[in-house]
C-alpha atoms as a PDB file:
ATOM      1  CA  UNK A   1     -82.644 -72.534 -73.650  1.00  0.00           C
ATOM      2  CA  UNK A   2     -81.117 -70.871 -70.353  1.00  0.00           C
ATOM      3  CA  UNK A   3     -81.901 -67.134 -70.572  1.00  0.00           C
ATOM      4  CA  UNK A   4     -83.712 -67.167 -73.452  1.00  0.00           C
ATOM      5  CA  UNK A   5     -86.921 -65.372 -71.360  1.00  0.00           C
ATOM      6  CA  UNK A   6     -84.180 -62.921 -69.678  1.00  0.00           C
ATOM      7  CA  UNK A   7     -85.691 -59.972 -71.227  1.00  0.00           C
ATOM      8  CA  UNK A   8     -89.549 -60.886 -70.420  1.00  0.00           C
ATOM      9  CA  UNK A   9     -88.030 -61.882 -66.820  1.00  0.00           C
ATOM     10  CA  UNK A  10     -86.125 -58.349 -66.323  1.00  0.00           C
ATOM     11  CA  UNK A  11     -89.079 -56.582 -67.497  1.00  0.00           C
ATOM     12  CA  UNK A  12     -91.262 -58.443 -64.951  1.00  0.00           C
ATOM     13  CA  UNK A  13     -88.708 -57.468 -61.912  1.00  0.00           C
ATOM     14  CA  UNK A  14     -88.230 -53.980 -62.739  1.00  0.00           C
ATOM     15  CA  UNK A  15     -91.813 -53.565 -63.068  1.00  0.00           C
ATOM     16  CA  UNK A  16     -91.650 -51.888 -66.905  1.00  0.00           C
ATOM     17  CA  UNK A  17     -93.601 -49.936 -69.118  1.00  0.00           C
ATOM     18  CA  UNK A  18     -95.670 -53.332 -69.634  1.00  0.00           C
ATOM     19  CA  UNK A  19     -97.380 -53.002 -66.047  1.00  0.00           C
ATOM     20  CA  UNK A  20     -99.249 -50.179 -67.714  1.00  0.00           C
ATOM     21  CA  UNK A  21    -102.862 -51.268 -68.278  1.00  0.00           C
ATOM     22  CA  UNK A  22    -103.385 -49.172 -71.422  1.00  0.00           C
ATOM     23  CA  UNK A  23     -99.872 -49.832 -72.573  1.00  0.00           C
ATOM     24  CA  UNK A  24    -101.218 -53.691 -72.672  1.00  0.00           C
ATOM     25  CA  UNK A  25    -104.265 -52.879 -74.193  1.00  0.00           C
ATOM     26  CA  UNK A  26    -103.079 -51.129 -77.303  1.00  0.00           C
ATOM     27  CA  UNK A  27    -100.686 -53.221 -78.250  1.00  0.00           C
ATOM     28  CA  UNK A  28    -103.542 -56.121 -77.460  1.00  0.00           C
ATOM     29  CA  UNK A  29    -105.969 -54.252 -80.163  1.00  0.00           C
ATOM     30  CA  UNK A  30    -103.171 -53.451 -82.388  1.00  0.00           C
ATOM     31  CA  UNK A  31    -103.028 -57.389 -82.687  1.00  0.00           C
ATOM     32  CA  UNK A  32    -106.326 -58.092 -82.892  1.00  0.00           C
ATOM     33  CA  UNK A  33    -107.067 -55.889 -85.530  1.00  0.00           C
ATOM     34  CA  UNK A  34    -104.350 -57.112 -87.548  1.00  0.00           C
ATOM     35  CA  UNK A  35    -104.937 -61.010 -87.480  1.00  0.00           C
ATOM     36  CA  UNK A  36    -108.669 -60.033 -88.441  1.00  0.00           C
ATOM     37  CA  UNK A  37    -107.778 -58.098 -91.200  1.00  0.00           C
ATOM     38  CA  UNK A  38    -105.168 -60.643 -92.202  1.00  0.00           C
ATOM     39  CA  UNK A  39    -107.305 -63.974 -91.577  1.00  0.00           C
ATOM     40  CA  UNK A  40    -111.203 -62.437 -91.180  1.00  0.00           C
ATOM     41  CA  UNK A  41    -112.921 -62.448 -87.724  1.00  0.00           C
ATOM     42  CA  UNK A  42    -114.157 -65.418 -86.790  1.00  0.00           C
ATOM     43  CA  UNK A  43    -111.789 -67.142 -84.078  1.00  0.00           C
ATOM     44  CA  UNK A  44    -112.515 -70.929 -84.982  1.00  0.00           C
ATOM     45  CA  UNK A  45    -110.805 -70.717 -88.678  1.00  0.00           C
ATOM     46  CA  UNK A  46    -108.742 -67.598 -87.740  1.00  0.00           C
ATOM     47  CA  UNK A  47    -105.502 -69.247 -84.956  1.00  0.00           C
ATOM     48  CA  UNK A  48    -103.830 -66.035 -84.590  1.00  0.00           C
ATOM     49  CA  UNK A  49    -107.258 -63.939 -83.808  1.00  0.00           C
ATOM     50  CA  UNK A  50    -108.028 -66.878 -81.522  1.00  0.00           C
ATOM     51  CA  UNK A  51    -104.995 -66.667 -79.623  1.00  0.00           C
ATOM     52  CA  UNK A  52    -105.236 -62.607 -79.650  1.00  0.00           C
ATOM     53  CA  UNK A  53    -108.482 -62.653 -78.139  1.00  0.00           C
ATOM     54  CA  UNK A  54    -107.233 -65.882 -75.497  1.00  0.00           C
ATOM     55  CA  UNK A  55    -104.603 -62.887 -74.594  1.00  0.00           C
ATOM     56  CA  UNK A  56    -107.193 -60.148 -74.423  1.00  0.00           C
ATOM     57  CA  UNK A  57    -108.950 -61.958 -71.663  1.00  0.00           C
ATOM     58  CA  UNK A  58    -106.471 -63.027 -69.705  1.00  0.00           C
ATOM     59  CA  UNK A  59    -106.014 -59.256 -69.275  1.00  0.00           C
ATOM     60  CA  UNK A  60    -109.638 -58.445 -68.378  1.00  0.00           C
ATOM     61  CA  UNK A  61    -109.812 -56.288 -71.920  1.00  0.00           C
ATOM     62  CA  UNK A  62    -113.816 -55.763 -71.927  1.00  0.00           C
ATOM     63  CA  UNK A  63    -115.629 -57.362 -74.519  1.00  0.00           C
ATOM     64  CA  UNK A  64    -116.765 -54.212 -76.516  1.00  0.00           C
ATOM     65  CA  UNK A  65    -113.164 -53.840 -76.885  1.00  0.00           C
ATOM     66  CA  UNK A  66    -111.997 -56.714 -78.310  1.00  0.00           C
ATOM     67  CA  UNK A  67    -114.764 -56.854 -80.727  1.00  0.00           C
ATOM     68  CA  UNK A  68    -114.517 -53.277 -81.812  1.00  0.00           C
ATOM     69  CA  UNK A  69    -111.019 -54.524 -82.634  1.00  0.00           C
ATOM     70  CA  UNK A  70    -112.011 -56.902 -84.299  1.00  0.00           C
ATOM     71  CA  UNK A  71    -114.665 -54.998 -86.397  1.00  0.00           C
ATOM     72  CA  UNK A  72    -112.377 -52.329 -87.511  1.00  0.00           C
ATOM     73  CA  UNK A  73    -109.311 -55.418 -88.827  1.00  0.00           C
ATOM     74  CA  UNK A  74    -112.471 -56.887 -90.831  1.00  0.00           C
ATOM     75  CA  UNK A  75    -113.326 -53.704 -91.987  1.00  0.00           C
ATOM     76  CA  UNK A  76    -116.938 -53.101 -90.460  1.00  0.00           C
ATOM     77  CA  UNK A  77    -116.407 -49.852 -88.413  1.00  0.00           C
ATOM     78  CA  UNK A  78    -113.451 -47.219 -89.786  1.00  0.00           C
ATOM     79  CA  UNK A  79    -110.014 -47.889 -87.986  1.00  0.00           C
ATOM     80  CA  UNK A  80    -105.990 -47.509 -88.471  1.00  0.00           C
ATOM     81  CA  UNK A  81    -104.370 -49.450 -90.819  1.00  0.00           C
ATOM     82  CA  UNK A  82    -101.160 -51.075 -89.220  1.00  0.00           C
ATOM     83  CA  UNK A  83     -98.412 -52.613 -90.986  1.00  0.00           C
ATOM     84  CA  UNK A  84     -96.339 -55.336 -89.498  1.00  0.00           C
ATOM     85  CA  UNK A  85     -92.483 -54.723 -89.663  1.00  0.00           C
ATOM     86  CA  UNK A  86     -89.509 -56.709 -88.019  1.00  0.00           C
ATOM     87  CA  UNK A  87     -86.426 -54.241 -87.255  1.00  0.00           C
ATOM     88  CA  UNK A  88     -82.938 -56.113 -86.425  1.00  0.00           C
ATOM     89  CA  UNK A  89     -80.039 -54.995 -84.899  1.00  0.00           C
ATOM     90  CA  UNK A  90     -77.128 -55.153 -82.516  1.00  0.00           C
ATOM     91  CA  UNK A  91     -77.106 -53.245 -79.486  1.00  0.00           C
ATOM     92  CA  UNK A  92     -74.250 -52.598 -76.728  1.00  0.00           C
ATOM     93  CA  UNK A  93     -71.744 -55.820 -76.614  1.00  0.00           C
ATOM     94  CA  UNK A  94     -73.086 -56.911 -79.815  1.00  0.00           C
ATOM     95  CA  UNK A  95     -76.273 -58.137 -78.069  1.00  0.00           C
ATOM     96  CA  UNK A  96     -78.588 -59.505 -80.889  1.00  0.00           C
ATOM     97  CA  UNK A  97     -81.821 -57.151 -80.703  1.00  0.00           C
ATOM     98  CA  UNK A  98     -85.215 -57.688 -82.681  1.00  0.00           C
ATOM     99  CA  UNK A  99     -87.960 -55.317 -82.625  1.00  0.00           C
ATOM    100  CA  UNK A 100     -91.705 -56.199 -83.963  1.00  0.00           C
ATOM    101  CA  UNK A 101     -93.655 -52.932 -84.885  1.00  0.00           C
ATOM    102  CA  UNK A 102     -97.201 -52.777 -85.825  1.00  0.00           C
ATOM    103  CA  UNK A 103     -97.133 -48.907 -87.437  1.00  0.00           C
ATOM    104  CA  UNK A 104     -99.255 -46.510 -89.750  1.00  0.00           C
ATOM    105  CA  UNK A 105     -96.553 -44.122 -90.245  1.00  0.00           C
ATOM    106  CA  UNK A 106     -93.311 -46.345 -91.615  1.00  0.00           C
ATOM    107  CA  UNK A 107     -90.971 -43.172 -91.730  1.00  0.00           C
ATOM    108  CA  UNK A 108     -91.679 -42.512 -88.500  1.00  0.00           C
ATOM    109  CA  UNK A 109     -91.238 -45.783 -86.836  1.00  0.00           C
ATOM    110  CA  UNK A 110     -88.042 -46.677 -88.355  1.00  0.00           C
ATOM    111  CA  UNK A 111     -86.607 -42.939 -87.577  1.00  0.00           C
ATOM    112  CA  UNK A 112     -87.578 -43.770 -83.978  1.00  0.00           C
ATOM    113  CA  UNK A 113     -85.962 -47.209 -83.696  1.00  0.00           C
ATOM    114  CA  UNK A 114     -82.579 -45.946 -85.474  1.00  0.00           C
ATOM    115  CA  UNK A 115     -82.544 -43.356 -83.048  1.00  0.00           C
ATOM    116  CA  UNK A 116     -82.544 -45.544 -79.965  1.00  0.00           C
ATOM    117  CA  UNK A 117     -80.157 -47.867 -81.556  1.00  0.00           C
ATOM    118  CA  UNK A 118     -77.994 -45.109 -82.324  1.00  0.00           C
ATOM    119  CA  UNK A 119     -77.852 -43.593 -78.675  1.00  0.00           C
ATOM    120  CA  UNK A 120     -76.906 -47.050 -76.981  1.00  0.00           C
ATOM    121  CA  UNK A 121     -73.797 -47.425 -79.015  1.00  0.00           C
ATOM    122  CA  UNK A 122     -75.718 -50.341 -80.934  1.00  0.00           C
ATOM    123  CA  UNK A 123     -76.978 -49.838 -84.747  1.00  0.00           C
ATOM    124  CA  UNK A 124     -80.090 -50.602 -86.865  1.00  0.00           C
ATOM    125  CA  UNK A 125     -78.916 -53.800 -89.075  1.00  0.00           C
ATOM    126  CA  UNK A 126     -80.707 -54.981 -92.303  1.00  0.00           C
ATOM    127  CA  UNK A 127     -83.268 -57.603 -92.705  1.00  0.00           C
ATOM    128  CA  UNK A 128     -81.962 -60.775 -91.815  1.00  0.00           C
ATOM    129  CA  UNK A 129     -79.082 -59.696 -89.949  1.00  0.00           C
ATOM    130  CA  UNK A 130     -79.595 -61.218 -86.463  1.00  0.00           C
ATOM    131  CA  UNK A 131     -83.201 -63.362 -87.109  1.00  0.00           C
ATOM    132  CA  UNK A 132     -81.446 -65.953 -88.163  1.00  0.00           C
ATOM    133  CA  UNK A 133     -80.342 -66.351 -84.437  1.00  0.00           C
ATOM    134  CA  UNK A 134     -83.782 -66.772 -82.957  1.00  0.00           C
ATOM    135  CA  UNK A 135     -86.685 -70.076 -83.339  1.00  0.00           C
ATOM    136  CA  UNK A 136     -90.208 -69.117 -83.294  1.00  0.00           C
ATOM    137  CA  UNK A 137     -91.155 -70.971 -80.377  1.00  0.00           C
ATOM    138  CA  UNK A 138     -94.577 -71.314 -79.042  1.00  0.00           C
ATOM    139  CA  UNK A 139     -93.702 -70.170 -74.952  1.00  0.00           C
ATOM    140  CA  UNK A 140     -96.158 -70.772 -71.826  1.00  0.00           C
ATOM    141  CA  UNK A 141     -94.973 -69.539 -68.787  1.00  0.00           C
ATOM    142  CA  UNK A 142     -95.960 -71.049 -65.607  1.00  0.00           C
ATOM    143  CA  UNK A 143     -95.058 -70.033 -61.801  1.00  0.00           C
ATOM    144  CA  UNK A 144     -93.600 -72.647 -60.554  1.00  0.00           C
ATOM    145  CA  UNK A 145     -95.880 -72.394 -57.010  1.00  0.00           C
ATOM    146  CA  UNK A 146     -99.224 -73.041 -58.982  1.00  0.00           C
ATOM    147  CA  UNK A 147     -97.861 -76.550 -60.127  1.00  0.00           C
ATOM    148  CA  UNK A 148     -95.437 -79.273 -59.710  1.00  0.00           C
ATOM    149  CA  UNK A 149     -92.954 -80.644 -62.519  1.00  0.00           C
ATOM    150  CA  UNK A 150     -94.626 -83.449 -62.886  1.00  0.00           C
ATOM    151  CA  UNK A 151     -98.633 -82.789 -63.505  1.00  0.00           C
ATOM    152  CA  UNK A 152     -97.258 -79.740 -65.713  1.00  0.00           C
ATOM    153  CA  UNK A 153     -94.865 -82.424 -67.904  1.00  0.00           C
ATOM    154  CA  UNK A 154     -97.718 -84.305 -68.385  1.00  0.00           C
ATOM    155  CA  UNK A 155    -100.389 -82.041 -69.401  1.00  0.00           C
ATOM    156  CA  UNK A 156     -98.020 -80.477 -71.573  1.00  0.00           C
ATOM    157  CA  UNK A 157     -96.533 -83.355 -73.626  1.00  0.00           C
ATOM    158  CA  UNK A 158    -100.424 -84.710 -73.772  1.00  0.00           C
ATOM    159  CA  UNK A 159    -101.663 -81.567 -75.498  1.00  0.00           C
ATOM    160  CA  UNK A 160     -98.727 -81.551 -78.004  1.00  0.00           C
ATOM    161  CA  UNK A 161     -95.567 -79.534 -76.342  1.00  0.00           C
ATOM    162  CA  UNK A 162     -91.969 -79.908 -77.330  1.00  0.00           C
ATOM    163  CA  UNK A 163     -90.434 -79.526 -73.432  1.00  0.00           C
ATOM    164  CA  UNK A 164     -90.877 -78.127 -70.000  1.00  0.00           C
ATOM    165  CA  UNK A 165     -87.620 -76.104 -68.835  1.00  0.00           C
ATOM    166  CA  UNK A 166     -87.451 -75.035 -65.270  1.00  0.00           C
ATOM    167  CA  UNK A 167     -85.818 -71.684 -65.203  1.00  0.00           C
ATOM    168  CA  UNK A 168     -85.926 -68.712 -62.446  1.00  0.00           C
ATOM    169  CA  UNK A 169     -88.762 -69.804 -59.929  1.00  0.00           C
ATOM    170  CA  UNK A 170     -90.840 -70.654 -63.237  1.00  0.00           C
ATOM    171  CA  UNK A 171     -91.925 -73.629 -65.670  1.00  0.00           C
ATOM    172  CA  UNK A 172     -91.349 -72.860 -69.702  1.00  0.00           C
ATOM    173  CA  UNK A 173     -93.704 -74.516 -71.371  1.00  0.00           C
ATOM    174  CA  UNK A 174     -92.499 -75.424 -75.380  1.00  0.00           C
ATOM    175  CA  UNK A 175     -94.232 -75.892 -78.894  1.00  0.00           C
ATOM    176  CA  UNK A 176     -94.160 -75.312 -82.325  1.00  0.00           C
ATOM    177  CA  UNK A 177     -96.193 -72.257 -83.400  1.00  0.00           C
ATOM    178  CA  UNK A 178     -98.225 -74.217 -85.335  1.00  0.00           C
ATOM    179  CA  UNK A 179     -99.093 -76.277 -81.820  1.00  0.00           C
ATOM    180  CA  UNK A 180     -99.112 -73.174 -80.030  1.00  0.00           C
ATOM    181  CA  UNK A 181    -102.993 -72.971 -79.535  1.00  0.00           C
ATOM    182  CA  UNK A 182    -103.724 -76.208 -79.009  1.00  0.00           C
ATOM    183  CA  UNK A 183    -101.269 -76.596 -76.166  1.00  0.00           C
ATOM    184  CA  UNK A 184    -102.296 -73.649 -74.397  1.00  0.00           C
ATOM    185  CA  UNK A 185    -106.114 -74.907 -74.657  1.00  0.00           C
ATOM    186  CA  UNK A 186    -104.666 -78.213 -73.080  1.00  0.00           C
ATOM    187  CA  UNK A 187    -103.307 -76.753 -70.364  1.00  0.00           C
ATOM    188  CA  UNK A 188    -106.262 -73.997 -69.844  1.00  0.00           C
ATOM    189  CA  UNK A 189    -108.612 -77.503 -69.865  1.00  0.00           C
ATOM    190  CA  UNK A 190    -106.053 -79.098 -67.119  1.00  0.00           C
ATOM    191  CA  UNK A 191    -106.458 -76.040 -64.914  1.00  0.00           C
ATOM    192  CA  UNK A 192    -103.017 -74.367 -65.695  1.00  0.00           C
ATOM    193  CA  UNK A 193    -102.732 -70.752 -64.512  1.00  0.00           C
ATOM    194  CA  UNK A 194     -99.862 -69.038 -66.924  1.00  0.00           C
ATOM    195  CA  UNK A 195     -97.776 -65.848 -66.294  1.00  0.00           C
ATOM    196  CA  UNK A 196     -97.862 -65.214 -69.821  1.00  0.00           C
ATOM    197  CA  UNK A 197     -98.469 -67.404 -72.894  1.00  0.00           C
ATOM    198  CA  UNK A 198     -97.370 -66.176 -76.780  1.00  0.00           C
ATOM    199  CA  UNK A 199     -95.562 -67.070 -79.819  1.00  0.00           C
ATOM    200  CA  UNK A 200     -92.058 -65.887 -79.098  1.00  0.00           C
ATOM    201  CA  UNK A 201     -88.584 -65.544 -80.536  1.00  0.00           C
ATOM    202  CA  UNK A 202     -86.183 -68.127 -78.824  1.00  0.00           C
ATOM    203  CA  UNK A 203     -82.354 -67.003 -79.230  1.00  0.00           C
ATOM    204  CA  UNK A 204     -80.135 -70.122 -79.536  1.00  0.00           C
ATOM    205  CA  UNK A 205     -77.816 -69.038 -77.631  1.00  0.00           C
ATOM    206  CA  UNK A 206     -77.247 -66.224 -75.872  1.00  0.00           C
ATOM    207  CA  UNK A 207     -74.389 -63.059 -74.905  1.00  0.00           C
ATOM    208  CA  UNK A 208     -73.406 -63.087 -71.114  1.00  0.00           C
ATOM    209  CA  UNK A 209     -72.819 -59.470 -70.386  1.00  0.00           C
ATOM    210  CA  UNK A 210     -70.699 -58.869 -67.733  1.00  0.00           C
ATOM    211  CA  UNK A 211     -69.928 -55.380 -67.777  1.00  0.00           C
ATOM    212  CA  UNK A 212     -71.652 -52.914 -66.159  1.00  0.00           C
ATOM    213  CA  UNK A 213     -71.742 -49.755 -68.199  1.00  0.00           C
ATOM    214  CA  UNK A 214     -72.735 -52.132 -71.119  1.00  0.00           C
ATOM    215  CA  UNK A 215     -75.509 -53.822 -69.201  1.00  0.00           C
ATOM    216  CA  UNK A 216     -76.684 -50.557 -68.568  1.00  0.00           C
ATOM    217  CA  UNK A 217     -76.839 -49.398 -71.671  1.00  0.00           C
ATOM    218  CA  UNK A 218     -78.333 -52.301 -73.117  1.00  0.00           C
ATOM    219  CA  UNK A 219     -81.577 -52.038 -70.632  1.00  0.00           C
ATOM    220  CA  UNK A 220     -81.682 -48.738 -71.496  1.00  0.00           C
ATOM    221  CA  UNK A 221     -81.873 -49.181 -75.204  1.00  0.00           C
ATOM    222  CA  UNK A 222     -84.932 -52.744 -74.608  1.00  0.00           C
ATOM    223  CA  UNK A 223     -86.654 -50.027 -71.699  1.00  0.00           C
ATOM    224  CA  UNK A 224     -86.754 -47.129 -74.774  1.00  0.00           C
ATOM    225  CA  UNK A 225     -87.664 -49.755 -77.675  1.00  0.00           C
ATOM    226  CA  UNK A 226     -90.557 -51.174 -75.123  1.00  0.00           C
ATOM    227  CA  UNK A 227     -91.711 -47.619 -74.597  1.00  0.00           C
ATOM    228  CA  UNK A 228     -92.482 -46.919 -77.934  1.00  0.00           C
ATOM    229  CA  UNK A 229     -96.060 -46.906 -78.886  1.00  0.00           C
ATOM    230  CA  UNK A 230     -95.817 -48.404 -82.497  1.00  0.00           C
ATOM    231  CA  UNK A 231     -93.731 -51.381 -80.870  1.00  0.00           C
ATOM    232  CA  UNK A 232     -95.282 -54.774 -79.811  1.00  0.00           C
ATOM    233  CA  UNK A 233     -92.036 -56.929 -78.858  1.00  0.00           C
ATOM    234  CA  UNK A 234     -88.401 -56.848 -78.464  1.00  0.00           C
ATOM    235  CA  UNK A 235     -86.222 -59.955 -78.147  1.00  0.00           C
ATOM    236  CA  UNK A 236     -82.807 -60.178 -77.369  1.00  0.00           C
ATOM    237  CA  UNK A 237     -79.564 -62.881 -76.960  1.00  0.00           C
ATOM    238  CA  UNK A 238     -78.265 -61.657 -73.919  1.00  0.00           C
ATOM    239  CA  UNK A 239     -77.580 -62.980 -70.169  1.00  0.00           C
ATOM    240  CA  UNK A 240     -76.936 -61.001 -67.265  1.00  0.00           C
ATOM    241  CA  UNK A 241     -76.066 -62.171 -64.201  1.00  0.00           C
ATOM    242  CA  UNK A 242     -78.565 -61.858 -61.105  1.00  0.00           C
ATOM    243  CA  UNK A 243     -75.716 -60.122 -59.302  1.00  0.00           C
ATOM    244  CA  UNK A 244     -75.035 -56.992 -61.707  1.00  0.00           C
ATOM    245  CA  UNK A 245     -78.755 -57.466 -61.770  1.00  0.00           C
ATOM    246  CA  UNK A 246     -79.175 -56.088 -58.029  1.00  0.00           C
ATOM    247  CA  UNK A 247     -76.414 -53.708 -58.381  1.00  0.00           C
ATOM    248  CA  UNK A 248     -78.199 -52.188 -61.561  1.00  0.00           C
ATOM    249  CA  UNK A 249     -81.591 -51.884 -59.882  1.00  0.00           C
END
C-alpha cells in the first residue's frame, strides 16, 4: 500500500488548490446533489448521501447548504444537472492518472482534461486503460498524534476495517466500500478525529519517479487537473521521493 495516498499527501504539504474553502464546498455540493438525485434524499436508506453530508460537516458547510443541495439532486428547487465521468490516462513517466468529473457541459470537460494531458507530455487513454490498476478502497486517515496504534487497530477491526497502515506521520485506516460508512461511524463513536475520510482509488502498486524534470511535470499536470472546476478527484500510481520532494518545493 506504500504511497498509495502520495498524491492526497503532496497536496496537503504544498498547501493546493484544496485549502480553498469554496473550492471544497463545490465539489462537496456537486456530490451531494448527485447521490440525491441518484439514491433520493433521505440519508438513512441513501449510503453515499450519508457519507456526503458526514463530509459536508466535517468542513463546517452550513446547513442551508447542504440541504439546498440536497433539494435541487431530488429535484425540489431548480439546479445543474451533473454527469459523473471517469477520464484515464498516463501522464509523464507513464504515471497511471485517473480523473473523476462531475460536469454539465461533456465537450467541454473532456477538451479541458485532453488539454492538460497533452501539455505534460502524458495523453488522455480510453476507458479502462489504467482503472484496472486501482481497488476502490474505503480510506480513513488519521494523524498519528491524536492516537496510538493500538486503540486505533482496535476500533477499526471492531467496526469492520480491512487494515491499519502506518505511513508518513499518519494511520490509514482500510475497508471495503461497502463497509466504508459503517467504519467511519465506528470510529466517529470511539472518538477518532480523521484528516480526511472517503471512498478512494488504491493503486496496487505504484511508479517511483526519480527524475526531476518528470516529477515536475507530473505535479504540474495533478496541480492543473485539481484546479479544474468540473473535477472532483485525481488518483495516481506514482512515488516520489521526500528528497526531490524538498528540492521541488
Amino acid at each position: 500500500m506504500a504511497g498509495h495516498s502520495k498524491w492526497a499527501n503532496i497536496k496537503h504539504r504544498k498547501g493546493a488548490v484544496d485549502a480553498k474553502r469554496g473550492k471544497i464546498f463545490t465539489r462537496l455540493i456537486k456530490e451531494i446533489t448527485v447521490a440525491a438525485r441518484m439514491g433520493g434524499g433521505d440519508v438513512t436508506s441513501n449510503p453515499r448521501l450519508r457519507s456526503a453530508v458526514a463530509a459536508a460537516k466535517s468542513e463546517n458547510m452550513p446547513k442551508d447548504n447542504i440541504a439546498r443541495a440536497i433539494k435541487k439532486g431530488t429535484g425540489e428547487i431548480e439546479g445543474e444537472v451533473y454527469e459523473e465521468i471517469l477520464y484515464e490516462g498516463y501522464g509523464p513517466g507513464g504515471v497511471a492518472v485517473l480523473v473523476e468529473c462531475m460536469t454539465d457541459n461533456r465537450n467541454r470537460t473532456v477538451a479541458d482534461i485532453r488539454h492538460y494531458f497533452a501539455k505534460s507530455n502524458g495523453n488522455l487513454g480510453e476507458s479502462g486503460c489504467v482503472n484496472w490498476m486501482f481497488d476502490k478502497k474505503g480510506l480513513i486517515v488519521v494523524d498519528k498524534e491524536t492516537t496510538t496504534e493500538d486503540e486505533l487497530m482496535d476500533l477499526a477491526l471492531e467496526a469492520g476495517a480491512e487494515d491499519v497502515v502506518e505511513e508518513e506521520g499518519e494511520f490509514h485506516v482500510m475497508s471495503s466500500p461497502e463497509d466504508f460508512d459503517e467504519v467511519r461511524e465506528g470510529l466517529e463513536k470511539g472518538g477518532v478525529k480523521f484528516v480526511s475520510a472517503s471512498v478512494s482509488m488504491v493503486p496496487q502498486n505504484t511508479i517511483e519517479v526519480t527524475e526531476e524534470n518528470i516529477a515536475k511535470s507530473l505535479l504540474k499536470l495533478l496541480e492543473n487537473l485539481e484546479e479544474h472546476d468540473d473535477v472532483q478527484n485525481v488518483h495516481a500510481n506514482f512515488d516520489i521521493d521526500d528528497a526531490l520532494m524538498e528540492q521541488l518545493s
